[in-house]
N, C-alpha and C. Protein backbone atom coordinates (compact mmCIF):
# COMPACT_ATOMS: atom_id res chain seq x y z
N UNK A 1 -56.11 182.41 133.82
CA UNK A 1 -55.24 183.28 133.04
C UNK A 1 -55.38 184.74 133.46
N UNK A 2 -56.61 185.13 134.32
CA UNK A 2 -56.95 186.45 134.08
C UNK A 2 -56.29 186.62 135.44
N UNK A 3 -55.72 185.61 136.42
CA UNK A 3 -54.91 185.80 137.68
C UNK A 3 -53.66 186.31 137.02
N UNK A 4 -53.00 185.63 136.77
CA UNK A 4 -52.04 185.97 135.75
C UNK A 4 -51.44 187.32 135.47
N UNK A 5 -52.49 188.31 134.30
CA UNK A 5 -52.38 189.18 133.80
C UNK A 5 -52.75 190.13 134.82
N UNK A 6 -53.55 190.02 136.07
CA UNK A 6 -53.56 190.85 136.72
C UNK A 6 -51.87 191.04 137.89
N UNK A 7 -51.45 189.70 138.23
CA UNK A 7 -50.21 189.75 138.83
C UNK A 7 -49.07 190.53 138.10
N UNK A 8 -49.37 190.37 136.67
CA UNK A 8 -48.27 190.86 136.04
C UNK A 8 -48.60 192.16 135.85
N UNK A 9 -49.79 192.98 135.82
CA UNK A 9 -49.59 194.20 136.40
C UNK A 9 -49.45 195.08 136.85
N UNK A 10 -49.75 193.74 138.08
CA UNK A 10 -49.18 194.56 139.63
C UNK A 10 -47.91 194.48 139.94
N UNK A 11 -47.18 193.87 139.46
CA UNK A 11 -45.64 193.82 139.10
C UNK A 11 -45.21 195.08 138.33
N UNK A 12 -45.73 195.12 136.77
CA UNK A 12 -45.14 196.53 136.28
C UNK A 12 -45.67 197.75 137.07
N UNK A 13 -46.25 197.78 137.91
CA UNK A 13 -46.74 199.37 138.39
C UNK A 13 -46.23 199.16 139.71
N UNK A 14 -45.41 198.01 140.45
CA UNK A 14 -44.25 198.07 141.02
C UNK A 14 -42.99 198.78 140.91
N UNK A 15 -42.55 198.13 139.39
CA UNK A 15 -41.44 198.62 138.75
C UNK A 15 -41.26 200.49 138.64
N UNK A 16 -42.75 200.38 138.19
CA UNK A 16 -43.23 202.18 137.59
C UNK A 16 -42.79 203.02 139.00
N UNK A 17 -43.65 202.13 140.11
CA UNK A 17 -43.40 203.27 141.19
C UNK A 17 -41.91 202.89 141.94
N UNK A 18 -41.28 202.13 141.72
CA UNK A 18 -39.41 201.88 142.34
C UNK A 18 -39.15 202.80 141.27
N UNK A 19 -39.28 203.56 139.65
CA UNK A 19 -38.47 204.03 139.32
C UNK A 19 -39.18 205.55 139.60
N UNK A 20 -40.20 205.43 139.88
CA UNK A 20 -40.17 206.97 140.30
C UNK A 20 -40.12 207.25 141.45
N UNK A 21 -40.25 206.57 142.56
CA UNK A 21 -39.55 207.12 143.57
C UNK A 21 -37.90 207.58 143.71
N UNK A 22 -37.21 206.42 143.11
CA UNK A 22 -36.10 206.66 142.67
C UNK A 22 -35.61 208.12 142.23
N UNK A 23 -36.26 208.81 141.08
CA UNK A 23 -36.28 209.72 140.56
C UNK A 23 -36.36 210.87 141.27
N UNK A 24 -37.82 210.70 142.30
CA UNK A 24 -38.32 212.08 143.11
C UNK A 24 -36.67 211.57 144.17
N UNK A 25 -37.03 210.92 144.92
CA UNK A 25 -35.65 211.12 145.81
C UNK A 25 -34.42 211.28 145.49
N UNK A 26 -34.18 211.65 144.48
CA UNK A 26 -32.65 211.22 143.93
C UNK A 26 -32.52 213.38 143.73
N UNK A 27 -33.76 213.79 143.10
CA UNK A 27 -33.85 215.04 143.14
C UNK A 27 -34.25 215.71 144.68
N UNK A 28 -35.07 215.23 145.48
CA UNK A 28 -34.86 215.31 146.84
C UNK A 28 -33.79 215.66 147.57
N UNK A 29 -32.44 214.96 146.94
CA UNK A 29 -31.51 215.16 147.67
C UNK A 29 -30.73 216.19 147.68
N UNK A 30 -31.13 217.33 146.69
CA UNK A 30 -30.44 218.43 146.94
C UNK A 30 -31.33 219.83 147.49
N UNK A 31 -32.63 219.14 148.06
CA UNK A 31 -32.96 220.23 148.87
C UNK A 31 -32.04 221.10 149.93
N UNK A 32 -31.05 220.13 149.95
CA UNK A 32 -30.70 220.50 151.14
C UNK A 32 -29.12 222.21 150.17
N UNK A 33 -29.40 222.34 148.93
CA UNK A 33 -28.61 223.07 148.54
C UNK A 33 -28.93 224.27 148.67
N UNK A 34 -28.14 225.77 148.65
CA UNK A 34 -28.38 227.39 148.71
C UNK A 34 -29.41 227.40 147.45
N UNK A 35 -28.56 227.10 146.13
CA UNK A 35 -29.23 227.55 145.15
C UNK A 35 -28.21 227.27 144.08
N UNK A 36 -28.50 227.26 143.32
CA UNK A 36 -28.26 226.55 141.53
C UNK A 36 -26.59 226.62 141.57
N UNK A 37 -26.30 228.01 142.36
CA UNK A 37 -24.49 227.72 142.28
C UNK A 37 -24.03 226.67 142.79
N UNK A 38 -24.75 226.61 143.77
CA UNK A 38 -24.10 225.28 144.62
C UNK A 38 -24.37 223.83 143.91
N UNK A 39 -25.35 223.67 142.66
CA UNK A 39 -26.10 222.28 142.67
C UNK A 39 -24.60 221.68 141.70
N UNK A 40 -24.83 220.69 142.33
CA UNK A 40 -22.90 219.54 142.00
C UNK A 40 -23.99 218.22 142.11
N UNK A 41 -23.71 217.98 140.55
CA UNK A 41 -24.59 216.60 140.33
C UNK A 41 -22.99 215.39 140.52
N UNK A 42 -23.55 214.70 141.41
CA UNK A 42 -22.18 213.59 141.91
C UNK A 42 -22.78 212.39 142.12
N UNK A 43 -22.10 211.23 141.86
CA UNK A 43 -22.64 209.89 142.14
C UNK A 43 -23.22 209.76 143.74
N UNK A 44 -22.76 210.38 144.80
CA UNK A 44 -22.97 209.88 145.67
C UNK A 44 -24.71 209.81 145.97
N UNK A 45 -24.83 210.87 145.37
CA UNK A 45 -26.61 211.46 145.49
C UNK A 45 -27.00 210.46 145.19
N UNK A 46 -26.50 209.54 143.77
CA UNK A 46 -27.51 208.46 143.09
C UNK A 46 -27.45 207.09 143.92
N UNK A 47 -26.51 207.10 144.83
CA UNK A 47 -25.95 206.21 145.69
C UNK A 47 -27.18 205.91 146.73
N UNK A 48 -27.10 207.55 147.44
CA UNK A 48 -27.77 207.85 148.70
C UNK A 48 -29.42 207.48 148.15
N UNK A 49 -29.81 207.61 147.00
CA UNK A 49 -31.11 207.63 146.64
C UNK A 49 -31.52 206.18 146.59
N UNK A 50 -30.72 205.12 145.80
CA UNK A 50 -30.96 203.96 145.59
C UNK A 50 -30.92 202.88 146.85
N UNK A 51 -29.93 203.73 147.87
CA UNK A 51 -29.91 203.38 149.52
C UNK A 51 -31.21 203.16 150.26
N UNK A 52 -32.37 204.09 149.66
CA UNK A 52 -33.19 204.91 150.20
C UNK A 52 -34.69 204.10 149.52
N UNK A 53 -34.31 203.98 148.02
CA UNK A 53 -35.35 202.96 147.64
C UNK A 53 -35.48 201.88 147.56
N UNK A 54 -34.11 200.76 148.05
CA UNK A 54 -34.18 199.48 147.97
C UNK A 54 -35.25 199.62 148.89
N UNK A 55 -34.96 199.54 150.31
CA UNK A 55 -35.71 198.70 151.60
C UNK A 55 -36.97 199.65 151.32
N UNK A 56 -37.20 200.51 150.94
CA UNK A 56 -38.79 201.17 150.34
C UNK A 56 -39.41 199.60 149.81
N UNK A 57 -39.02 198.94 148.54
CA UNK A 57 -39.47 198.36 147.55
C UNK A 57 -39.62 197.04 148.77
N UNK A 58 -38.86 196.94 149.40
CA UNK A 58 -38.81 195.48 150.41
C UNK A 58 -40.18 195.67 151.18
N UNK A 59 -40.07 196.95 151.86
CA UNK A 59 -41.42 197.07 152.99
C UNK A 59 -42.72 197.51 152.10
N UNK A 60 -42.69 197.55 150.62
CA UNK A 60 -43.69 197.55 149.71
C UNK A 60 -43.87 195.86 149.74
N UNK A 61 -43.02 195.21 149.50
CA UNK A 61 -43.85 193.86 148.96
C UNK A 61 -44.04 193.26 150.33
N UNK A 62 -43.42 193.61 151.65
CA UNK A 62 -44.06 192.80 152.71
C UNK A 62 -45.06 193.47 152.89
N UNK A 63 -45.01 194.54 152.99
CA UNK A 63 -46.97 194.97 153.68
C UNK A 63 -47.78 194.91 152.44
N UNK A 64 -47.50 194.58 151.24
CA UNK A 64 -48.81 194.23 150.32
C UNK A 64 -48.22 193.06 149.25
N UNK A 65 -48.59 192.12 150.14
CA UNK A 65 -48.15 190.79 149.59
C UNK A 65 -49.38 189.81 149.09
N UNK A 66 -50.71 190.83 149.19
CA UNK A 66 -51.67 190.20 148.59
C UNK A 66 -51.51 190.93 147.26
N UNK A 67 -50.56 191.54 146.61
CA UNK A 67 -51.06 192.30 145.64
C UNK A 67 -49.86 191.41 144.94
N UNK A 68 -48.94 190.86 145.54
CA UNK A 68 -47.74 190.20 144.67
C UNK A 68 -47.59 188.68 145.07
N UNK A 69 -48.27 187.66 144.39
CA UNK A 69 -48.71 186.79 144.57
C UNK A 69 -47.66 185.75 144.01
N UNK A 70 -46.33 186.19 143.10
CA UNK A 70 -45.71 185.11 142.70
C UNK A 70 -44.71 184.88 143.86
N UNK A 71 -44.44 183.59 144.20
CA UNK A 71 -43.61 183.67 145.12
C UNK A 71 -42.12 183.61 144.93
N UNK A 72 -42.03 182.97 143.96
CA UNK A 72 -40.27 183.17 143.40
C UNK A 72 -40.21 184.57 142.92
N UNK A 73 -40.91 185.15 142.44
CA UNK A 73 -40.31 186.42 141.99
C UNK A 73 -40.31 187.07 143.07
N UNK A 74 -41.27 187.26 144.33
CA UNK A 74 -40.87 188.01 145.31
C UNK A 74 -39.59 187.60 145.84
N UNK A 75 -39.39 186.56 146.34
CA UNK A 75 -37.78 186.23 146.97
C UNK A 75 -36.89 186.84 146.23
N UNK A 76 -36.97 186.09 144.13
CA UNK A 76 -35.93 187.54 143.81
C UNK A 76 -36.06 188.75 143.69
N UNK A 77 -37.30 189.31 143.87
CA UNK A 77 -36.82 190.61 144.32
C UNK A 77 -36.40 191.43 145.39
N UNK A 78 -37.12 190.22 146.94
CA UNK A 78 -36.06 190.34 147.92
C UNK A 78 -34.31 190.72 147.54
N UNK A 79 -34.20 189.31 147.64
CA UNK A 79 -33.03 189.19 146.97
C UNK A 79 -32.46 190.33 146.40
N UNK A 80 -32.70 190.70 145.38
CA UNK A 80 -32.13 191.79 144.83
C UNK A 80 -32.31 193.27 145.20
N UNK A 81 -33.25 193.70 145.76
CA UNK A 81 -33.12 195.33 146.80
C UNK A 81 -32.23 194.63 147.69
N UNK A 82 -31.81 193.38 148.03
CA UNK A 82 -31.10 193.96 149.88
C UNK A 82 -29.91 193.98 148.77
N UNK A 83 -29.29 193.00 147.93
CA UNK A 83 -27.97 193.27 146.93
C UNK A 83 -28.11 194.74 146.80
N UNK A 84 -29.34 195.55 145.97
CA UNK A 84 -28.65 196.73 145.89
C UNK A 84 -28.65 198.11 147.22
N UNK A 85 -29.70 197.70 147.83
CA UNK A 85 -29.32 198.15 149.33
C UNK A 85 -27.73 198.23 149.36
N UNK A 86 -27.04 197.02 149.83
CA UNK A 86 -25.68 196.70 150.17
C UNK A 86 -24.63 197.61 149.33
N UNK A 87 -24.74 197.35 148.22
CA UNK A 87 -23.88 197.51 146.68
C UNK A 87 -24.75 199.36 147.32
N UNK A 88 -25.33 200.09 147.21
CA UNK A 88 -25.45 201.43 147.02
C UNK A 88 -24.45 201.87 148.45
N UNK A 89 -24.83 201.10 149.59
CA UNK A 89 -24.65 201.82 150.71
C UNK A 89 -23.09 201.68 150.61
N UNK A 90 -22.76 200.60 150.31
CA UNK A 90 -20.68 200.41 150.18
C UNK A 90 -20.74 201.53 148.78
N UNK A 91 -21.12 202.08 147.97
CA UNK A 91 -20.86 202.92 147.27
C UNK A 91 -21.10 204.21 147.65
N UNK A 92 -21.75 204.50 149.20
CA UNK A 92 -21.67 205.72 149.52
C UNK A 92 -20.76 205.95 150.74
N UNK A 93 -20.49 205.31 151.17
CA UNK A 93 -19.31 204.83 151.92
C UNK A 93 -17.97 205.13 151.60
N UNK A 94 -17.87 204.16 150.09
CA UNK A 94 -16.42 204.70 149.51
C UNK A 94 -16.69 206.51 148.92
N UNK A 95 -17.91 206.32 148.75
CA UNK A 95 -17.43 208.09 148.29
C UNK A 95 -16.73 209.35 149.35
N UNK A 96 -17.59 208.58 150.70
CA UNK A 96 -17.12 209.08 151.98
C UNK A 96 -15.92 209.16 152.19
N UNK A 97 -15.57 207.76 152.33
CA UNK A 97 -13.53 208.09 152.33
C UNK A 97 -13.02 208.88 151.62
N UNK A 98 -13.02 208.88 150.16
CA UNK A 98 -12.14 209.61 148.97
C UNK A 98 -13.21 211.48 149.34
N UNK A 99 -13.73 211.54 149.99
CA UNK A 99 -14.13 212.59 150.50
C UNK A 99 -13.39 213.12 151.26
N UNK A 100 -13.40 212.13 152.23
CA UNK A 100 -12.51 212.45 153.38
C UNK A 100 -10.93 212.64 153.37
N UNK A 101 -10.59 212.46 152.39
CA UNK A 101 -9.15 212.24 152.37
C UNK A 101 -8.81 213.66 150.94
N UNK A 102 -10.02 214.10 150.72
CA UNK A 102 -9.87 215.26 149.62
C UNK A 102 -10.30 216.59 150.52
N UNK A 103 -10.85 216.35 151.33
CA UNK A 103 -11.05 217.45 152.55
C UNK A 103 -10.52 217.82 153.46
N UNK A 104 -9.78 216.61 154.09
CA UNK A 104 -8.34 216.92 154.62
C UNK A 104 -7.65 218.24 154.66
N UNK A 105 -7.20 217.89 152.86
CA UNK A 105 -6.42 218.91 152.57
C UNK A 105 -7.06 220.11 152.38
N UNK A 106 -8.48 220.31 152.20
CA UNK A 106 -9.73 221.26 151.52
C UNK A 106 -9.59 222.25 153.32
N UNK A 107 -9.33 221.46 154.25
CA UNK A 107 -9.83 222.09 155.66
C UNK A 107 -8.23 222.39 156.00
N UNK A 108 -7.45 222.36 155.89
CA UNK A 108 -6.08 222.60 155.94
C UNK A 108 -5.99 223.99 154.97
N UNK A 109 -6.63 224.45 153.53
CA UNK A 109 -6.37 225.60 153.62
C UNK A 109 -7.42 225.88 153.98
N UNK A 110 -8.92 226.07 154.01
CA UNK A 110 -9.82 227.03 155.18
C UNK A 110 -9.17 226.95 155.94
N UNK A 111 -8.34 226.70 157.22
CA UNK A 111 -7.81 227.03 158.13
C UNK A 111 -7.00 227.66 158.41
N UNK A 112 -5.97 227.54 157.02
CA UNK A 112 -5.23 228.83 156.83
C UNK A 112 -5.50 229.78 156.40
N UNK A 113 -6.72 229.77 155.71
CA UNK A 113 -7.51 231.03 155.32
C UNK A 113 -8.46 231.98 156.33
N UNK A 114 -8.94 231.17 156.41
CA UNK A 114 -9.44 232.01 158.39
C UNK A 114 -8.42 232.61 159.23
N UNK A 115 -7.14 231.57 159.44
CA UNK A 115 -6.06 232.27 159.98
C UNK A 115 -5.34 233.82 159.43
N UNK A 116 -5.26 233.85 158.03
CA UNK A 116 -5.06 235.29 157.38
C UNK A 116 -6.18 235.56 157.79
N UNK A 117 -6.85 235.67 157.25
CA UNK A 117 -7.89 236.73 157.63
C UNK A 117 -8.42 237.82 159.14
N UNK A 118 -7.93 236.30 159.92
CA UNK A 118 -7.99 236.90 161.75
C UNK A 118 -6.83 237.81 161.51
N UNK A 119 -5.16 238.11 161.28
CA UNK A 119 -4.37 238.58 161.15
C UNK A 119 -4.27 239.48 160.38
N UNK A 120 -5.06 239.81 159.36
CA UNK A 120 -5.17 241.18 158.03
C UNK A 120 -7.10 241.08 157.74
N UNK A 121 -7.22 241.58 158.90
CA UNK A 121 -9.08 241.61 158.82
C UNK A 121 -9.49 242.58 157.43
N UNK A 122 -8.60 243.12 156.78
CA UNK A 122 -9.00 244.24 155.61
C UNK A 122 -9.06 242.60 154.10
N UNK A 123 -8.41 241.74 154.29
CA UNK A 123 -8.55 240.86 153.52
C UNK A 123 -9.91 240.31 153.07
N UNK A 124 -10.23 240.21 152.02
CA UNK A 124 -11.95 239.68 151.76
C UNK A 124 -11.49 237.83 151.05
N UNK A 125 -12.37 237.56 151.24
CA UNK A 125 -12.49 236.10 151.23
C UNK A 125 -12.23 236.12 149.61
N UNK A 126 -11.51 235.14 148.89
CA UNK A 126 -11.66 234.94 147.20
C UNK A 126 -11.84 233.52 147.34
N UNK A 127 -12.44 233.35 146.66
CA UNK A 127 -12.84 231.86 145.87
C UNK A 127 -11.74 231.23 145.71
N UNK A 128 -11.00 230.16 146.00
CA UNK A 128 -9.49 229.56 145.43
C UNK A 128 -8.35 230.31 146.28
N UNK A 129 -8.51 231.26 146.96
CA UNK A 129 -7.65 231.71 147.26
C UNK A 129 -7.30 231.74 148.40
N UNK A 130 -6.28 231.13 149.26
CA UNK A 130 -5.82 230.82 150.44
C UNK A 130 -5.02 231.78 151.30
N UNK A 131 -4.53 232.27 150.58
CA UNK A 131 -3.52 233.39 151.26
C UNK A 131 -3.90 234.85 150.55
N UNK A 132 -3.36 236.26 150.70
CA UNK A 132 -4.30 237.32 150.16
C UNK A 132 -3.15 237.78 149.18
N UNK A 133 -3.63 238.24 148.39
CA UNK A 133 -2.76 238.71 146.95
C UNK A 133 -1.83 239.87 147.44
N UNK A 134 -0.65 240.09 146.71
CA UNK A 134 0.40 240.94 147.18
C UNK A 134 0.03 242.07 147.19
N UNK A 135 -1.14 242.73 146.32
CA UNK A 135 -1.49 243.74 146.78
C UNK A 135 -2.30 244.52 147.75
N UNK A 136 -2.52 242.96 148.82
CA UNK A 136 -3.05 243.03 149.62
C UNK A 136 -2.30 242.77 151.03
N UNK A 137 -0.91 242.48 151.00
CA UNK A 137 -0.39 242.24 151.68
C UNK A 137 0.18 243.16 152.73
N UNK A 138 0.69 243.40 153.61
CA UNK A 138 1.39 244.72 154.82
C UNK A 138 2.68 244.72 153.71
């Protein structure tokens, strides 16, 4: 019995550390931001993070498979990181497209906005604003 209770708590302090890695990487992912203006909390982050901790949790139970001794539960938990492996990475994927197809148009006006600007260099950049206000105009 005392095999047992020890498997099963090497199982919950499995769980403990998949959800905090989860956590640290999921906040990880906006190192890559300027600073607080920029921080845009979006699914894709939670996407990219859970991408990031399935096959973690996989190469946890193969390199310490003396510590997880049931064998059906390891297969399902195989099993289930590569499902959410799959299921996160097609969810960062589709965010990609509907990205891509909203940037399109996002790089169509920067481009016309760079273009004024090369042509009326006295113009300053506005937030939202693509072309320069009439009182800024020749």
């Amino acid at each position: 019995m005392q095999h047992h209770d020890g498997a099963t708590h090497n199982y919950i302090m499995f769980t403990v550390n998949m959800v905090l890695s989860l956590i640290v990487m999921y906040f990880v992912m906006f190192s890559m931001i300027d600073g607080w203006a920029d921080f845009r909390n979006n699914l894709n982050t939670a996407h990219m993070a859970l991408t990031m901790v399935a096959p973690m949790g996989i190469i946890m139970l193969a390199t310490m498979g003396g510590m997880y001794g049931l064998t059906g539960l390891n297969v399902a938990l195989y099993i289930g990181l590569a499902v959410l492996f799959v299921a996160a990475l097609a969810g960062t994927r589709k965010q990609s497209e509907q990205r891509v197809r909203l940037n399109s148009w996002g790089t169509f006006c920067k481009t016309a906005s760079l273009q004024t600007r090369r042509q009326h260099p006295k113009v300053k950049r506005q937030v939202g604003a693509h072309l320069p206000r009439s009182s800024h105009s020749l």
